[in-house]
N, C-alpha and C. Protein backbone atom coordinates (compact mmCIF):
# COMPACT_ATOMS: atom_id res chain seq x y z
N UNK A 1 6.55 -52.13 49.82
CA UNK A 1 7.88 -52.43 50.26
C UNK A 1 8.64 -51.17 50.63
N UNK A 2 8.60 -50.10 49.78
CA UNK A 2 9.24 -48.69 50.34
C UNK A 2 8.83 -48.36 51.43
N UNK A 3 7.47 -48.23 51.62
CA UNK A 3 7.16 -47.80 52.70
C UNK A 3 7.77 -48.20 54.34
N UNK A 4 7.92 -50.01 53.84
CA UNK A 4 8.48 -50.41 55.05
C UNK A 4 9.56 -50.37 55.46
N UNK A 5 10.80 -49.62 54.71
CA UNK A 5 12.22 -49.50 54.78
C UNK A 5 12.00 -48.04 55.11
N UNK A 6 10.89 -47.36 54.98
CA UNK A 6 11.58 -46.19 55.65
C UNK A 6 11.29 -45.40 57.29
N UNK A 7 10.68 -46.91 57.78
CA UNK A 7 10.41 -46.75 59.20
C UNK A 7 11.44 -47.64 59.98
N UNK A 8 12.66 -48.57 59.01
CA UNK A 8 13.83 -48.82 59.33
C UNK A 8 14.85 -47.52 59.67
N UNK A 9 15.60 -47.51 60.95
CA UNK A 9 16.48 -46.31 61.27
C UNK A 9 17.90 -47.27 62.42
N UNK A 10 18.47 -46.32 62.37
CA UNK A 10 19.75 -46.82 63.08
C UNK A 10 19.74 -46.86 64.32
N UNK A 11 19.75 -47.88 65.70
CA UNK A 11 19.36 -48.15 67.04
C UNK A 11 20.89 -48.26 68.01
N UNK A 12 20.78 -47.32 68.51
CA UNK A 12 21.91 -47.46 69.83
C UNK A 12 21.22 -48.49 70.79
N UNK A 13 21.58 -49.68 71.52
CA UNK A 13 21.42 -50.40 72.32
C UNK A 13 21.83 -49.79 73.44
N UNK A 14 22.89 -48.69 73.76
CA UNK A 14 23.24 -48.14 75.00
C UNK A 14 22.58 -46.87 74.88
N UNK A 15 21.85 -46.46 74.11
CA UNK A 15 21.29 -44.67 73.74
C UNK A 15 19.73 -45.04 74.99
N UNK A 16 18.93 -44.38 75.73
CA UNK A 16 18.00 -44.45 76.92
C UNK A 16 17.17 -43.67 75.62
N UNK A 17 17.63 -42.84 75.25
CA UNK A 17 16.68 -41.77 74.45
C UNK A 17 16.20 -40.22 74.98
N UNK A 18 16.68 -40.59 76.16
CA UNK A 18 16.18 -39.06 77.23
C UNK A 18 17.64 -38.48 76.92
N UNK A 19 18.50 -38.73 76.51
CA UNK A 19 19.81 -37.65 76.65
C UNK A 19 20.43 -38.06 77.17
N UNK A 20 20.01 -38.56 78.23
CA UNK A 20 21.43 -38.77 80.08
C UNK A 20 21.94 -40.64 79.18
N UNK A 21 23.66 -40.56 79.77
CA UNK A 21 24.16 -41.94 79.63
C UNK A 21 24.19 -43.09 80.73
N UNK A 22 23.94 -44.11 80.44
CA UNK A 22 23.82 -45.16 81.22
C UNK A 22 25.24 -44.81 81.83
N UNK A 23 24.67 -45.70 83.22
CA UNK A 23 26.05 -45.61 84.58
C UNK A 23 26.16 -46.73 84.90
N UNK A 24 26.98 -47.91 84.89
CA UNK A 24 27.46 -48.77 85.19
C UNK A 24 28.71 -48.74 86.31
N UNK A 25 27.94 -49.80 87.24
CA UNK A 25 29.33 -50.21 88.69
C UNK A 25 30.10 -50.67 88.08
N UNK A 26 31.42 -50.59 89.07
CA UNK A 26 32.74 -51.67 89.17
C UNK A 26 32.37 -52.73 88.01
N UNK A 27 33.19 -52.94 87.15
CA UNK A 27 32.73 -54.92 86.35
C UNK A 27 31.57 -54.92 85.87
N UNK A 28 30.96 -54.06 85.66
CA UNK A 28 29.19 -54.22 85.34
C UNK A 28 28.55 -53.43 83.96
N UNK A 29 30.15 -53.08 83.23
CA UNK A 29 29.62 -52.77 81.83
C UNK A 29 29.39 -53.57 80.93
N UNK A 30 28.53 -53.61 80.17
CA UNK A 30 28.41 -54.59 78.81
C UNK A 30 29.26 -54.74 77.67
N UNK A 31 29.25 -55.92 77.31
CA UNK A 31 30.81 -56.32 76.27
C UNK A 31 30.54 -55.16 75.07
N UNK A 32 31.76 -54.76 74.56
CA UNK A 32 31.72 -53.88 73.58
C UNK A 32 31.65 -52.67 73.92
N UNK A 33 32.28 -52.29 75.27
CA UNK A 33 32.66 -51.03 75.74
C UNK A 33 34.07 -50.83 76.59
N UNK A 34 34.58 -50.10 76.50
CA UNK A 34 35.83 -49.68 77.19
C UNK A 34 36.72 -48.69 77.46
N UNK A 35 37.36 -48.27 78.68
CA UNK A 35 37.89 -46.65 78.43
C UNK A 35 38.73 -46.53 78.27
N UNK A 36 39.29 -45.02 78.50
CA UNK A 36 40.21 -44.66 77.28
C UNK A 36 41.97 -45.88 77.39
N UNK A 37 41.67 -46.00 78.67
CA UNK A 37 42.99 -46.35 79.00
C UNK A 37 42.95 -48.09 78.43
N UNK A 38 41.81 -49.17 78.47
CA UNK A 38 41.59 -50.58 77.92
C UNK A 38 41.79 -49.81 76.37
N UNK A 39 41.00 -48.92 75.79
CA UNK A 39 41.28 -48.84 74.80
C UNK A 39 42.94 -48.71 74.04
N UNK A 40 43.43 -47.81 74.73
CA UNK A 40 45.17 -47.93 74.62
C UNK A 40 46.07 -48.94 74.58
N UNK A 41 45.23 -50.01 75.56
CA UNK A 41 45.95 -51.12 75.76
C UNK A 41 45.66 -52.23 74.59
N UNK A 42 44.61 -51.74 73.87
CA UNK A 42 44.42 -52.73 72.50
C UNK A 42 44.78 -51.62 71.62
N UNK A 43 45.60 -51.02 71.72
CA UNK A 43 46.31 -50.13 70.36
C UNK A 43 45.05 -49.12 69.40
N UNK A 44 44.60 -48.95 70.30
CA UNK A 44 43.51 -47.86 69.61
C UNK A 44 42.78 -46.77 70.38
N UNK A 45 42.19 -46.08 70.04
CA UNK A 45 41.37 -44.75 70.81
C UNK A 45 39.92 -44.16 70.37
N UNK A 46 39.36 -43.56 71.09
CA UNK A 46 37.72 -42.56 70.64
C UNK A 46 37.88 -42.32 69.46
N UNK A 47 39.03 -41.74 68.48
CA UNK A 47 38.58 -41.36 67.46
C UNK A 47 37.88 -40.49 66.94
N UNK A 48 37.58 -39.15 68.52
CA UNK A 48 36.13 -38.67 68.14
C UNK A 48 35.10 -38.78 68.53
N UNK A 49 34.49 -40.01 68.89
CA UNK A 49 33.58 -40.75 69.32
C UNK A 49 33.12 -40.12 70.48
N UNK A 50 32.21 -39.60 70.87
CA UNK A 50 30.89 -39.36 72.24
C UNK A 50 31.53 -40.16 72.73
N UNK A 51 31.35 -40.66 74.63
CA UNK A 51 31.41 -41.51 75.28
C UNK A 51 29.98 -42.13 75.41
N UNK A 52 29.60 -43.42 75.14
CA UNK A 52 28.52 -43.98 75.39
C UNK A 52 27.69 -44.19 76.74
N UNK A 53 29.09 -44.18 77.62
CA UNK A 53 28.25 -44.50 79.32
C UNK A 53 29.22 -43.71 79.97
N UNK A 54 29.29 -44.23 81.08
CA UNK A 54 29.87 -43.99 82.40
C UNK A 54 30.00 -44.95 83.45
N UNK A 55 31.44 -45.12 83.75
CA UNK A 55 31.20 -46.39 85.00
C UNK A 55 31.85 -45.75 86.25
N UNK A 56 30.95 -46.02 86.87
CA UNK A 56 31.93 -45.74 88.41
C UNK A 56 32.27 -46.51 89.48
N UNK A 57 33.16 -46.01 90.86
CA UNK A 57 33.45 -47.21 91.06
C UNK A 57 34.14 -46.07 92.66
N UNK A 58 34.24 -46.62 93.93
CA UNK A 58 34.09 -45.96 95.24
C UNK A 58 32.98 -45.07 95.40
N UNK A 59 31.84 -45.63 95.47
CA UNK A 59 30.40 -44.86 95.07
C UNK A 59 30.14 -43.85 94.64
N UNK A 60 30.55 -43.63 93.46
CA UNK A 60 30.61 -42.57 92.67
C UNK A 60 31.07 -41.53 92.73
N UNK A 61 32.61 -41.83 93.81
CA UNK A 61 33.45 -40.50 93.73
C UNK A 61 34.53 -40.60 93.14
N UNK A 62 34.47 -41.77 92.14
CA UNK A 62 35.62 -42.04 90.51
C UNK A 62 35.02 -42.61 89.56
N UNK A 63 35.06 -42.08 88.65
CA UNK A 63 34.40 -42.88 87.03
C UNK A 63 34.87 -42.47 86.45
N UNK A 64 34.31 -43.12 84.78
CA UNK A 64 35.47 -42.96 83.71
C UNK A 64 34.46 -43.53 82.54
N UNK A 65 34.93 -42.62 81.40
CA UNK A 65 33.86 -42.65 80.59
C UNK A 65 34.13 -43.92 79.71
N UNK A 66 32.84 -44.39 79.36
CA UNK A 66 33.12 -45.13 78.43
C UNK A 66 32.95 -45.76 77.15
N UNK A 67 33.40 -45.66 75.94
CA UNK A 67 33.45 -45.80 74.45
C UNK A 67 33.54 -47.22 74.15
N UNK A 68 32.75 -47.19 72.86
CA UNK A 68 32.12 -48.04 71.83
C UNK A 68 33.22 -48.27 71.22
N UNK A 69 34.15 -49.98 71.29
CA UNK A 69 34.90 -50.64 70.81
C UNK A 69 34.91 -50.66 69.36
N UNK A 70 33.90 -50.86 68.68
CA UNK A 70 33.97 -51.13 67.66
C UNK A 70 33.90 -49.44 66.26
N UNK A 71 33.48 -48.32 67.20
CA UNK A 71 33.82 -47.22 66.58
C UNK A 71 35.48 -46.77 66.70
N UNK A 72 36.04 -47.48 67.70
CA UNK A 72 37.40 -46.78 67.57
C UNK A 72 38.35 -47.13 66.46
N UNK A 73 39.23 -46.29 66.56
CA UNK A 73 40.19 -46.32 65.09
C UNK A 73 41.96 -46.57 65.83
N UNK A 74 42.58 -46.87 65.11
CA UNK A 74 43.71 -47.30 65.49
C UNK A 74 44.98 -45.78 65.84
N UNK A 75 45.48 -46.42 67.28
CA UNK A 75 46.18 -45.11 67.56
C UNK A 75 47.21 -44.59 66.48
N UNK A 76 47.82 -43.54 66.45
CA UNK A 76 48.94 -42.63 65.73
C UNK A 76 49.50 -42.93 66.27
N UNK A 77 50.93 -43.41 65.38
CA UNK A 77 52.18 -43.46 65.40
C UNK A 77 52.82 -42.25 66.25
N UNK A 78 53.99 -42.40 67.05
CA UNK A 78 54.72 -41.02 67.61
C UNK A 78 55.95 -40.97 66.49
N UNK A 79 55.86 -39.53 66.02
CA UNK A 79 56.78 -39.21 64.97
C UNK A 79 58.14 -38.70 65.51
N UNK A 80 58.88 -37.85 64.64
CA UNK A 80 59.42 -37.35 65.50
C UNK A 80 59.84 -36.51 66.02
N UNK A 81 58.98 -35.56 64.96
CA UNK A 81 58.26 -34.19 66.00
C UNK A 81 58.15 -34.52 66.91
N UNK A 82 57.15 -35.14 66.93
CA UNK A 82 56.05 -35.32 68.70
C UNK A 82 56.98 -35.35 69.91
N UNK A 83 57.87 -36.83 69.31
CA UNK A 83 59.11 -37.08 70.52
C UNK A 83 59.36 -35.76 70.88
N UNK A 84 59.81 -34.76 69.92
CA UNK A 84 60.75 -33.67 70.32
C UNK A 84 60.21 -32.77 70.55
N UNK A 85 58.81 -32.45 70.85
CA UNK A 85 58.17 -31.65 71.39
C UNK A 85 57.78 -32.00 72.97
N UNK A 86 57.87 -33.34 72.84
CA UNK A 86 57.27 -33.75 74.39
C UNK A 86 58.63 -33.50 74.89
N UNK A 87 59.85 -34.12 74.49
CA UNK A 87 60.87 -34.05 75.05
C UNK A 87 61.06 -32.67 75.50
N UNK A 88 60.72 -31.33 74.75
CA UNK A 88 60.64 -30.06 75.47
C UNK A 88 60.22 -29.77 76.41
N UNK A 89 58.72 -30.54 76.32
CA UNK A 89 57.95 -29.87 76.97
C UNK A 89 58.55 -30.50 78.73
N UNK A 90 58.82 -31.64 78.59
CA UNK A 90 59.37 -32.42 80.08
C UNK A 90 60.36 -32.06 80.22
N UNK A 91 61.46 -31.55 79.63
CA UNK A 91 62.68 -30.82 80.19
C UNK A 91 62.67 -29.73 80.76
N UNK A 92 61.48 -28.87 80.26
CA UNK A 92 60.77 -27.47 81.02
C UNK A 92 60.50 -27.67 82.26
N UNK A 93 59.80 -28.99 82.43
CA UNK A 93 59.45 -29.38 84.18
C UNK A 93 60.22 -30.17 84.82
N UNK A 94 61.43 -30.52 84.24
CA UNK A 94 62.56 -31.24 84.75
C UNK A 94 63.36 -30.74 85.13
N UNK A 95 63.57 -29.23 84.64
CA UNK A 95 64.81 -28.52 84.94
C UNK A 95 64.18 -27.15 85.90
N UNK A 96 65.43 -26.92 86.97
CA UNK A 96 65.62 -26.46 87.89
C UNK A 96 65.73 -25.15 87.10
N UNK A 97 65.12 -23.73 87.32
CA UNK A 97 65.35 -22.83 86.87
C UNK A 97 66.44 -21.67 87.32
N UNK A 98 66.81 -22.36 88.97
CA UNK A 98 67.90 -21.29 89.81
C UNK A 98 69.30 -22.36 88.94
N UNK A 99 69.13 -23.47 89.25
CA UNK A 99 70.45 -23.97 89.22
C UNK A 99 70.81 -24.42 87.81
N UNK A 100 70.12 -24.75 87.29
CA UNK A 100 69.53 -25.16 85.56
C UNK A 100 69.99 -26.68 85.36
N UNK A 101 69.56 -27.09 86.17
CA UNK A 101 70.05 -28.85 86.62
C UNK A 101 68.55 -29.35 86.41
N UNK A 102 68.84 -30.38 85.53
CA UNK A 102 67.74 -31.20 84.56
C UNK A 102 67.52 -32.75 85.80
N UNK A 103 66.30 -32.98 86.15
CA UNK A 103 66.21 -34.32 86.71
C UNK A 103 65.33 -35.38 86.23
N UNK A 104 65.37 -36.13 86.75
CA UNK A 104 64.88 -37.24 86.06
C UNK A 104 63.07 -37.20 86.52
N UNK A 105 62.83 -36.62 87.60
CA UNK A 105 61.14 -36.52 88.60
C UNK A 105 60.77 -35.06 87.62
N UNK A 106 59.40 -34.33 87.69
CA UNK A 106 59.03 -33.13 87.49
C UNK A 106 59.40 -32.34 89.20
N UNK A 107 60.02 -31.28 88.46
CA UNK A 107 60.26 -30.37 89.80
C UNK A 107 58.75 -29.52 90.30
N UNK A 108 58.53 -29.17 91.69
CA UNK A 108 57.22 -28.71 92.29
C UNK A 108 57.16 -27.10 92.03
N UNK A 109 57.68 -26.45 91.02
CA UNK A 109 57.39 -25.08 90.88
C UNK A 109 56.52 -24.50 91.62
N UNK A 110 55.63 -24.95 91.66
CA UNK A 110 54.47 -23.65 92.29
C UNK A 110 54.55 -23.82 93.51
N UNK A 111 54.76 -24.76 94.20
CA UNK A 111 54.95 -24.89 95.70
C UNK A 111 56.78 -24.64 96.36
N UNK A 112 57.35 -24.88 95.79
CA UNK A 112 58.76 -24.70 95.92
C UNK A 112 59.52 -23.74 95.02
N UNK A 113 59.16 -23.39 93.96
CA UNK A 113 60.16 -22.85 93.04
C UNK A 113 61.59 -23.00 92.43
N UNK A 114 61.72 -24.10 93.14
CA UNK A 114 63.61 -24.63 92.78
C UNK A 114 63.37 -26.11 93.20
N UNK A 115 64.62 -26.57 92.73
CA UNK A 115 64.98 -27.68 93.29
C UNK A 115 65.06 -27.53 94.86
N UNK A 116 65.56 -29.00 95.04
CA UNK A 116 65.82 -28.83 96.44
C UNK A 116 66.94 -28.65 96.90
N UNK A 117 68.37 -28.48 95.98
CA UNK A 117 69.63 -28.60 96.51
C UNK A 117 69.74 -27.31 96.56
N UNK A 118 70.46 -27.25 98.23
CA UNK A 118 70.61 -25.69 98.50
C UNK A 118 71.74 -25.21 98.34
N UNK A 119 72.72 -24.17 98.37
CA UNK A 119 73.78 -24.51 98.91
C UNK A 119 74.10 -23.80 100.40
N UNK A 120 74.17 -24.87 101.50
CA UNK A 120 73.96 -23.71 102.81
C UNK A 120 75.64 -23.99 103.36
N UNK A 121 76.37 -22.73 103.76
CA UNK A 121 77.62 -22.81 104.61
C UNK A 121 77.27 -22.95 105.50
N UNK A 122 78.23 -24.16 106.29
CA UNK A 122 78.33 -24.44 107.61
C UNK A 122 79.35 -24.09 108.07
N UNK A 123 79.73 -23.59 109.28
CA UNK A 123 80.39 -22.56 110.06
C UNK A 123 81.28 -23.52 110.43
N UNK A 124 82.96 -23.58 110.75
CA UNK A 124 83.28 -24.51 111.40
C UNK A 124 83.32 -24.41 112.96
C-alpha cells in the first residue's frame, strides 16, 4: 500500500510539461480560468499565482494572461493611506506646473510641458 501512494503526485490539467503555457483564442479558454481584470470583477486577484495560460485575441497582437480561479485570494481593502497616496500621486499629473492649476484629465508633460491655457495679448 505505501508503495502505491508514493507514485501519487499533484497534476496541473493546464501544465503541457515542456515549460511553454497553453494559448487559447478569443472565448476558447477552459472554465476555471480568468484575467486579471474578470478576476477584479469577482472581488479577487493572482495572489501571487504564475499565470497558467495565455489568451489572445486580433491574431496575436493582444493577449492577456491567464490565472487559476480557484488559487486566487480575495482583493485588499483601500485604506487610507493608499487613498492618500494615490490621491498624490494623481494630483502630480493633474497639476499644471507653470500655472499650478489642478485638472480633472492627466496633463501631457513630456509632449507639452504645461497646460494648455496660454496667456496670449491681443493687440487692439
Amino acid at each position: 500500500m505505501a508503495d502505491q501512494n508514493q507514485d501519487l503526485g499533484d497534476v496541473d490539467p493546464h501544465d503541457r510539461g515542456d515549460g511553454s503555457l497553453p494559448v487559447f483564442r478569443w472565448r476558447q479558454a477552459g472554465p476555471g480560468l480568468a484575467t486579471r481584470r474578470q478576476l477584479r470583477e469577482m472581488g479577487l486577484r493572482p495572489g501571487g499565482q504564475e499565470p497558467v495560460a495565455r489568451i489572445e485575441c486580433r491574431g496575436g497582437r493582444r493577449f492577456a494572461w491567464l490565472y487559476r480561479i480557484d488559487r486566487a485570494v480575495p482583493k485588499q481593502p483601500m485604506t487610507l493611506a493608499k487613498e492618500s497616496a494615490l490621491d498624490k500621486a494623481m494630483a502630480a499629473r493633474q497639476t499644471c506646473p507653470t500655472y499650478r492649476r489642478r485638472y480633472f484629465h492627466c496633463i501631457p508633460l513630456k509632449t507639452l510641458g504645461a497646460c494648455l491655457l496660454r496667456t496670449t495679448s491681443v493687440a487692439p
